[in-house]
PDB file of N, CA and C in Angstrom:
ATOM      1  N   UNK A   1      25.179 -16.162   0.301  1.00  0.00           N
ATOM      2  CA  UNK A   1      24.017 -15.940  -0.513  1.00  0.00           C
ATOM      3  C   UNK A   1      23.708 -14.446  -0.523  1.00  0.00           C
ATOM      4  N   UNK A   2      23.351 -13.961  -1.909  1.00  0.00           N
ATOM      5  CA  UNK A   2      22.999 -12.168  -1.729  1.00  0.00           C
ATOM      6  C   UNK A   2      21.717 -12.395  -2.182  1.00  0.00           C
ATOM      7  N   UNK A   3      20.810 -11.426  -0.929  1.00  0.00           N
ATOM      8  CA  UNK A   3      19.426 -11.375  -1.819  1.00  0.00           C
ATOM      9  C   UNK A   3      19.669  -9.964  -2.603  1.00  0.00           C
ATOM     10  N   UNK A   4      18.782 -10.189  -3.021  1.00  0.00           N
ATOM     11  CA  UNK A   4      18.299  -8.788  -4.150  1.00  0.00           C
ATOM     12  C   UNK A   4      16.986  -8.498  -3.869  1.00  0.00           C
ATOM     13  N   UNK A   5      16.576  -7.159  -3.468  1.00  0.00           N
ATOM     14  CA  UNK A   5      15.327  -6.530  -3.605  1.00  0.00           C
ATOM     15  C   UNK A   5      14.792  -6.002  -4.720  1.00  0.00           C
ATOM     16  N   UNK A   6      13.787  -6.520  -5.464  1.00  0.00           N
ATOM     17  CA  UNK A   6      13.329  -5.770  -6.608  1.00  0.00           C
ATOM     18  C   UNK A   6      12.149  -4.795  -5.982  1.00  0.00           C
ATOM     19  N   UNK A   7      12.275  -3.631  -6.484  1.00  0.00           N
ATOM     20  CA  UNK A   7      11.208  -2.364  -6.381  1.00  0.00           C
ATOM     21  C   UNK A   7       9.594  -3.457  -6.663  1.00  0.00           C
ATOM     22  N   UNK A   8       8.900  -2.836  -5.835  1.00  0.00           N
ATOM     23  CA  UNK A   8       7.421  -3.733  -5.602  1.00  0.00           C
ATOM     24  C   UNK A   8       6.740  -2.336  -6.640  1.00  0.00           C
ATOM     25  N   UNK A   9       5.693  -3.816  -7.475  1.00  0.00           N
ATOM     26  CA  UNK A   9       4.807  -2.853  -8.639  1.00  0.00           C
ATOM     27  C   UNK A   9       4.101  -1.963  -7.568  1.00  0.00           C
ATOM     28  N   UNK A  10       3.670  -0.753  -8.579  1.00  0.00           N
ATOM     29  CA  UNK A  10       2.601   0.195  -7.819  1.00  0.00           C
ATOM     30  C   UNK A  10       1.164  -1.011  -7.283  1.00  0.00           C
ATOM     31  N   UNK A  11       0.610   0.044  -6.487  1.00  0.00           N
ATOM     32  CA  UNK A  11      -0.851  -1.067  -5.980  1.00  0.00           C
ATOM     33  C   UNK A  11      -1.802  -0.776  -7.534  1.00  0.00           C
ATOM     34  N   UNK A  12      -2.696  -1.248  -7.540  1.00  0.00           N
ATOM     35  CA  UNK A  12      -3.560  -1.101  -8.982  1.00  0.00           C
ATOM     36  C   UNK A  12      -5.154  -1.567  -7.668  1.00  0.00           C
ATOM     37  N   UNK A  13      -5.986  -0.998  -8.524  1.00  0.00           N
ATOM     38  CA  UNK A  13      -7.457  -1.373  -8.505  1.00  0.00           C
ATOM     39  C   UNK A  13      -7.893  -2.974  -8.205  1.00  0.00           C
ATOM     40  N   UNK A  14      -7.382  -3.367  -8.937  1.00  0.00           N
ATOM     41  CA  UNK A  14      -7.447  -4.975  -8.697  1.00  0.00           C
ATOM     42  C   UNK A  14      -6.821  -5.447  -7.034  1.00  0.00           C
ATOM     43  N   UNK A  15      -6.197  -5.109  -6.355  1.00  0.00           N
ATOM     44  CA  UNK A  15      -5.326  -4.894  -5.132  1.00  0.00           C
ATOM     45  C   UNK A  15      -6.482  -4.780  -4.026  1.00  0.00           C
ATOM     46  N   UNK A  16      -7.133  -5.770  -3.557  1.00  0.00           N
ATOM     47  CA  UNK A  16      -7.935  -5.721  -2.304  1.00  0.00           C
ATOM     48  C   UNK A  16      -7.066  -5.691  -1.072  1.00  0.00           C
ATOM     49  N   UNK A  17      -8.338  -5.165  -0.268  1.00  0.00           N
ATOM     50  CA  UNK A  17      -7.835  -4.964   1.269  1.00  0.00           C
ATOM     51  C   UNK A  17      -8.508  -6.295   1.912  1.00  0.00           C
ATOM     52  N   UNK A  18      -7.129  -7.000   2.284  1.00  0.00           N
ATOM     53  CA  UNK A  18      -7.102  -8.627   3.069  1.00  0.00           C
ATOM     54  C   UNK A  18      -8.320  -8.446   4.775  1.00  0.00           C
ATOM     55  N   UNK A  19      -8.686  -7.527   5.079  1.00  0.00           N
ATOM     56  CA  UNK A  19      -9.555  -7.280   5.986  1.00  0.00           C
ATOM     57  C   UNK A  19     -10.986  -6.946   5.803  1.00  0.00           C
ATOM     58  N   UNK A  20     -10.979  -6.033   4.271  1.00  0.00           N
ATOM     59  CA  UNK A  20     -12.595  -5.722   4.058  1.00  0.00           C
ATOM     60  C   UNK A  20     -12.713  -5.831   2.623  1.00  0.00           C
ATOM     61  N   UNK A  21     -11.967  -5.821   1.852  1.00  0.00           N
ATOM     62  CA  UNK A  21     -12.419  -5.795   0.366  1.00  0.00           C
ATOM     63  C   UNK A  21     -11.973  -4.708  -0.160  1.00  0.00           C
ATOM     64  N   UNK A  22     -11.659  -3.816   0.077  1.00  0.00           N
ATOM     65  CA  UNK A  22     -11.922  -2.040   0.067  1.00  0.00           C
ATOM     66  C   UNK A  22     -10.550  -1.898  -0.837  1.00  0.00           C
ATOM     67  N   UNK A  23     -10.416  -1.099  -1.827  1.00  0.00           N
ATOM     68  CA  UNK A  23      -9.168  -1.271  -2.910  1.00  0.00           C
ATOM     69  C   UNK A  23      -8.282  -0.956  -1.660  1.00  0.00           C
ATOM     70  N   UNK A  24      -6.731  -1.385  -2.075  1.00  0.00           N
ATOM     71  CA  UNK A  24      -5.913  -1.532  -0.792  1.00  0.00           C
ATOM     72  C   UNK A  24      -4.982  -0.453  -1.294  1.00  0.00           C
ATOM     73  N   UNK A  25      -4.385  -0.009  -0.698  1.00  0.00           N
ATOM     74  CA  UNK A  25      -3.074   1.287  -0.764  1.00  0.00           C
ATOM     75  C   UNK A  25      -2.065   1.410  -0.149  1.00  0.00           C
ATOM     76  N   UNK A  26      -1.759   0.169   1.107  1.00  0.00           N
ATOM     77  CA  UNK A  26      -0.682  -0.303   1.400  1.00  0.00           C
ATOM     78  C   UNK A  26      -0.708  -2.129   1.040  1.00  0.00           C
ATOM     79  N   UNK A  27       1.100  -1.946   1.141  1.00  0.00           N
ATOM     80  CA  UNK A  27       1.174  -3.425   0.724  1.00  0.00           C
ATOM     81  C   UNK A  27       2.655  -3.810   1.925  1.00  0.00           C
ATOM     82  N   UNK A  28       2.209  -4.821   2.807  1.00  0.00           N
ATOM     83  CA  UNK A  28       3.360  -5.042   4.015  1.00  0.00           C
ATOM     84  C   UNK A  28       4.033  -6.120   4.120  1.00  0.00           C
ATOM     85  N   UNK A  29       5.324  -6.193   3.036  1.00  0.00           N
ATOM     86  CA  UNK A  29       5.913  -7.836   3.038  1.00  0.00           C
ATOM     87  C   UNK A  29       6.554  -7.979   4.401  1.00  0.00           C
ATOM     88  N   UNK A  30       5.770  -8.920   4.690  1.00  0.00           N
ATOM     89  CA  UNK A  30       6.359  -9.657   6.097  1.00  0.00           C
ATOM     90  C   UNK A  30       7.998 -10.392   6.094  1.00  0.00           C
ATOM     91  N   UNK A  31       8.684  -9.945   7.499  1.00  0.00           N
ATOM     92  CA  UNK A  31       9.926 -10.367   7.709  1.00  0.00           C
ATOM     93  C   UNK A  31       9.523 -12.402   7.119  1.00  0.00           C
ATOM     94  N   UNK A  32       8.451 -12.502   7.398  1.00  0.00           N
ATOM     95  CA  UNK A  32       8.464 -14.027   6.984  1.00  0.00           C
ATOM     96  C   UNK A  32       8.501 -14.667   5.627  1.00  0.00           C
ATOM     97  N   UNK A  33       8.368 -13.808   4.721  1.00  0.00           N
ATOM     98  CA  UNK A  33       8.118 -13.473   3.276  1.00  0.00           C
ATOM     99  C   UNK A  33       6.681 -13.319   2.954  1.00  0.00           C
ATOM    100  N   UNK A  34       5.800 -13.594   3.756  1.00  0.00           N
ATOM    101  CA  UNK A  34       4.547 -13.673   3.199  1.00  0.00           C
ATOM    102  C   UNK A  34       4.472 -11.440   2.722  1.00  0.00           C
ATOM    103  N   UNK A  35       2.900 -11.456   2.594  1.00  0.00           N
ATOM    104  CA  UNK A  35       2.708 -10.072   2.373  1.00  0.00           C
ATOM    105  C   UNK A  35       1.163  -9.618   2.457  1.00  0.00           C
ATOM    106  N   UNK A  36       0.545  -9.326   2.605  1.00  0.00           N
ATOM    107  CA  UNK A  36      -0.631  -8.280   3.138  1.00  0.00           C
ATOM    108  C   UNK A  36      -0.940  -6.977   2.598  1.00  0.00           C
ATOM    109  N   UNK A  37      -2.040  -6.896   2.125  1.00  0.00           N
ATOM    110  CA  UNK A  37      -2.747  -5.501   1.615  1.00  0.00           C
ATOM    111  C   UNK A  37      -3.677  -4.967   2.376  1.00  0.00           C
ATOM    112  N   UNK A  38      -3.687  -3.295   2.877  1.00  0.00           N
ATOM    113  CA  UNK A  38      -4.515  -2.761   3.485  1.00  0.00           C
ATOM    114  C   UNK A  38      -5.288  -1.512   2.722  1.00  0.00           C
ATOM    115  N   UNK A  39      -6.231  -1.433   2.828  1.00  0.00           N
ATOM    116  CA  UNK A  39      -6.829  -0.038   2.591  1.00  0.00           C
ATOM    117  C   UNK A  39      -6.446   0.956   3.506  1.00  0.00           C
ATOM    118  N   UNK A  40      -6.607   2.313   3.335  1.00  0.00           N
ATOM    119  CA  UNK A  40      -6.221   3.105   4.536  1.00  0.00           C
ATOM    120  C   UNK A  40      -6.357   3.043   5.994  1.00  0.00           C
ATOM    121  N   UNK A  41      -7.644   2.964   5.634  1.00  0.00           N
ATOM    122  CA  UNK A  41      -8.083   2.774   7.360  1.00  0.00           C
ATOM    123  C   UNK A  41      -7.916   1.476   7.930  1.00  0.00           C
ATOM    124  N   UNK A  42      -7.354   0.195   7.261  1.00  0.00           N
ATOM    125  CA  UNK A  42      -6.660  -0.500   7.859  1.00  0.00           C
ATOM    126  C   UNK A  42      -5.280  -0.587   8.533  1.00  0.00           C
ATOM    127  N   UNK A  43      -4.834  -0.210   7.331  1.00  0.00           N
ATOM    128  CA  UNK A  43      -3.394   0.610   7.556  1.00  0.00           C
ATOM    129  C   UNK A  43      -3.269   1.087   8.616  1.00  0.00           C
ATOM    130  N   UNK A  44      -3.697   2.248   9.072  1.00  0.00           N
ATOM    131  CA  UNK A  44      -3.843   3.027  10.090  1.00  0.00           C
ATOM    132  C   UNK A  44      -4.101   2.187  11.298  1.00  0.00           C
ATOM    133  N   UNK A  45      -5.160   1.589  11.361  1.00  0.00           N
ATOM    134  CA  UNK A  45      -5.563   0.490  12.004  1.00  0.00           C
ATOM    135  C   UNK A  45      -4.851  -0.060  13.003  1.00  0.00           C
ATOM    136  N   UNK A  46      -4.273  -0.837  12.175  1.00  0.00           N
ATOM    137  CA  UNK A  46      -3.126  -1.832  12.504  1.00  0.00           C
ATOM    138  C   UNK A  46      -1.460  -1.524  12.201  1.00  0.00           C
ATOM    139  N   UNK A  47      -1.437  -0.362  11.714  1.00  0.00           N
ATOM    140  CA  UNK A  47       0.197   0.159  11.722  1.00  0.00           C
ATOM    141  C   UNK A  47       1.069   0.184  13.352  1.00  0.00           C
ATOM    142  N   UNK A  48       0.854  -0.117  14.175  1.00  0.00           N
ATOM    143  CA  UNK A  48       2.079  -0.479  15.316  1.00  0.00           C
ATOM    144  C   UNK A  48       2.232  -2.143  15.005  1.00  0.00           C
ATOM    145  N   UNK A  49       1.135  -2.752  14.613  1.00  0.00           N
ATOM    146  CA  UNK A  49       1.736  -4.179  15.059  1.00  0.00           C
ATOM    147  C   UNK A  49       2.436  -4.467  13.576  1.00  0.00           C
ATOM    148  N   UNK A  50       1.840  -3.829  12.683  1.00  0.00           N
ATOM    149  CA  UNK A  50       2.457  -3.933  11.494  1.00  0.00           C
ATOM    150  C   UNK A  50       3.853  -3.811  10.873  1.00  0.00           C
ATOM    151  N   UNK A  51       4.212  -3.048  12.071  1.00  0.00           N
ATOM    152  CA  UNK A  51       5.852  -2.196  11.882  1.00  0.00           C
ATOM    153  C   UNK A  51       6.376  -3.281  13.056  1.00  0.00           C
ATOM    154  N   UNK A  52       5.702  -4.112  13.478  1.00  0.00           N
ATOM    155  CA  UNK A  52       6.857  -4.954  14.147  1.00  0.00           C
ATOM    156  C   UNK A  52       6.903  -6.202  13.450  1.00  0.00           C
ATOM    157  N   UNK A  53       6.417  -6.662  12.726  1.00  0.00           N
ATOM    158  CA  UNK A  53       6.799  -7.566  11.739  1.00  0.00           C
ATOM    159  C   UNK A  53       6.961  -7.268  10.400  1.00  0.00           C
ATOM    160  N   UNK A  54       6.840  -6.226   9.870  1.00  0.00           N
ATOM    161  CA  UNK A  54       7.071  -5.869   8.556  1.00  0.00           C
ATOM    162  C   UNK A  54       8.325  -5.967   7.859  1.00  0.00           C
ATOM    163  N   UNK A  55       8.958  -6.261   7.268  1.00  0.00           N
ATOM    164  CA  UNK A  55       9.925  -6.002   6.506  1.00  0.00           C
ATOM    165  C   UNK A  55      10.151  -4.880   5.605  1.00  0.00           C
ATOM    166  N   UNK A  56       9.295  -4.334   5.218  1.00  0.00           N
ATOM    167  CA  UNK A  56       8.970  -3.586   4.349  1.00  0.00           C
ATOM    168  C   UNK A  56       7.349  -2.825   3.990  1.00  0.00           C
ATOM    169  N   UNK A  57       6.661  -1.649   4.541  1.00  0.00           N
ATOM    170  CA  UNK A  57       5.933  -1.286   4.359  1.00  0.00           C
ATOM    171  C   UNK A  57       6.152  -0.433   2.994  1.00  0.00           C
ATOM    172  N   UNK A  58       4.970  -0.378   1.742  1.00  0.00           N
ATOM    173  CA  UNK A  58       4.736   0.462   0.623  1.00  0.00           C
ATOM    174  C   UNK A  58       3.250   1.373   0.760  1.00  0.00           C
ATOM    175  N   UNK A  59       3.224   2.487   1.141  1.00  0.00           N
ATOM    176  CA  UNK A  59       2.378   3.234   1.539  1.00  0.00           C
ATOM    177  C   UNK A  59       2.233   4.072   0.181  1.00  0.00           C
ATOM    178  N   UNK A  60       0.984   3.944  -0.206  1.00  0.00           N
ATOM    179  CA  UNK A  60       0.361   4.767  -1.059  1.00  0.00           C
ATOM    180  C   UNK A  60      -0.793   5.479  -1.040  1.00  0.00           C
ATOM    181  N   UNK A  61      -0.867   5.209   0.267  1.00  0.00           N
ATOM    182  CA  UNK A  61      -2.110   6.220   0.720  1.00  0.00           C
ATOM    183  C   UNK A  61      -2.093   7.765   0.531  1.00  0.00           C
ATOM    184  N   UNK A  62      -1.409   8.381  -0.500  1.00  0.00           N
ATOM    185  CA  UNK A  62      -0.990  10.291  -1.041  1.00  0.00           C
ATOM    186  C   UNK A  62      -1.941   9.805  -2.353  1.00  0.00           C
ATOM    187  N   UNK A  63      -2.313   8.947  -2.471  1.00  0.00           N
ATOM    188  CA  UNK A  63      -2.639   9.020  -3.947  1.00  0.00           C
ATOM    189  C   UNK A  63      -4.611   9.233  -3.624  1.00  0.00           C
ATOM    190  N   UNK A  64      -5.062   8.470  -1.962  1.00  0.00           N
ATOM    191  CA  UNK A  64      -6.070   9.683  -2.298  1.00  0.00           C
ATOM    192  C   UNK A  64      -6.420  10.837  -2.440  1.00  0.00           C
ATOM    193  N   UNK A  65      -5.283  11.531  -2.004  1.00  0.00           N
ATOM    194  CA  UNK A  65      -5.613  13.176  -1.708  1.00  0.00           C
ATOM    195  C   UNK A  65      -4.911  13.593  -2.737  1.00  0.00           C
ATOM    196  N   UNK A  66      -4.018  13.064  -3.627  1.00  0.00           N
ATOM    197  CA  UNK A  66      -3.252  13.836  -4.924  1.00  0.00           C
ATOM    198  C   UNK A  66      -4.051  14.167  -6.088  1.00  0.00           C
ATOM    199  N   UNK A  67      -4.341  15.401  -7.046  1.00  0.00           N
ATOM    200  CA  UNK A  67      -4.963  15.459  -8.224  1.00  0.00           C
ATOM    201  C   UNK A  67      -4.123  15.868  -9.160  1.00  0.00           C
ATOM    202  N   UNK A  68      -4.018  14.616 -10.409  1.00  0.00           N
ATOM    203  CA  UNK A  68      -3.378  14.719 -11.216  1.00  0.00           C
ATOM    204  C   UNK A  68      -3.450  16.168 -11.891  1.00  0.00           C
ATOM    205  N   UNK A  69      -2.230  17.096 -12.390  1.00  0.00           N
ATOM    206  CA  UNK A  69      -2.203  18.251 -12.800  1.00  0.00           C
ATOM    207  C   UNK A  69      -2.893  18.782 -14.276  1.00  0.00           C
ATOM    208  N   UNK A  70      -3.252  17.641 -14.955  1.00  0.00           N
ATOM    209  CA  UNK A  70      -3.995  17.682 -15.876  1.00  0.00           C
ATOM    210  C   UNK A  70      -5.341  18.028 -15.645  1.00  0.00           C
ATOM    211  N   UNK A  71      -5.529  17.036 -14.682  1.00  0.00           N
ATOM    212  CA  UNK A  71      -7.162  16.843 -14.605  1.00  0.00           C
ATOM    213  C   UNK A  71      -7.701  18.280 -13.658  1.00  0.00           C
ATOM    214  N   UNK A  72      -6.770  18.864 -13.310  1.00  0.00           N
ATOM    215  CA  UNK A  72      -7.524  20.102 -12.459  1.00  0.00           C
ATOM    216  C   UNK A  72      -7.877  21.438 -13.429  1.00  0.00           C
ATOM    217  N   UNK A  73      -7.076  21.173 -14.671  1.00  0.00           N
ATOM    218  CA  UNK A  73      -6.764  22.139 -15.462  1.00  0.00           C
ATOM    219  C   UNK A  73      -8.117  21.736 -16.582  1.00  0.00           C
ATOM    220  N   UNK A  74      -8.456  20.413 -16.626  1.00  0.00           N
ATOM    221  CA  UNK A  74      -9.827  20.111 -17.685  1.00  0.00           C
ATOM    222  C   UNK A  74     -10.973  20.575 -16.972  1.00  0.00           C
ATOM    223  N   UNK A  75     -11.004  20.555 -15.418  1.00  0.00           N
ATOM    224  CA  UNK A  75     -12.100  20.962 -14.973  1.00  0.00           C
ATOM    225  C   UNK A  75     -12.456  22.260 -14.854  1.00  0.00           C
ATOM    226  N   UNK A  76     -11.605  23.221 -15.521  1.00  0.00           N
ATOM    227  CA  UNK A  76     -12.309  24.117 -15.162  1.00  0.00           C
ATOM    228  C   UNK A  76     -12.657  24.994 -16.466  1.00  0.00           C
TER     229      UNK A  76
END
């Protein structure tokens, strides 16, 4: 049997954090298949126990501190 990994969609707004509600910015498919969304400071949180069952962590936590190159250039 071959699996195939398909690339996981970006997180979106709609994407809660499974601990508080809080828009989520990681997403951690479990070696079991299940999967889990964290906000940052969950992430952070819980990142050792996370990396021992994870299969796959998607960290998008750069996208709070990134400003699109457009938008720095309208503000001023």
């Amino acid at each position: 049997m071959t699996t195939v990994l398909t690339p996981a969609s970006p997180l979106t707004a709609a994407d809660r954090c499974d601990r508080c509600g809080a828009q989520a910015y990681l997403r951690v498919v479990l070696l079991s298949g299940g999967e889990l969304l964290f906000c940052a400071h969950h992430g952070r949180k819980f990142e050792p126990e996370l990396k021992k069952i994870a299969a796959e962590i998607q960290d998008e936590t750069e996208r709070l501190t990134s400003v699109p190159a457009n938008t720095a250039e309208e503000e001023r």
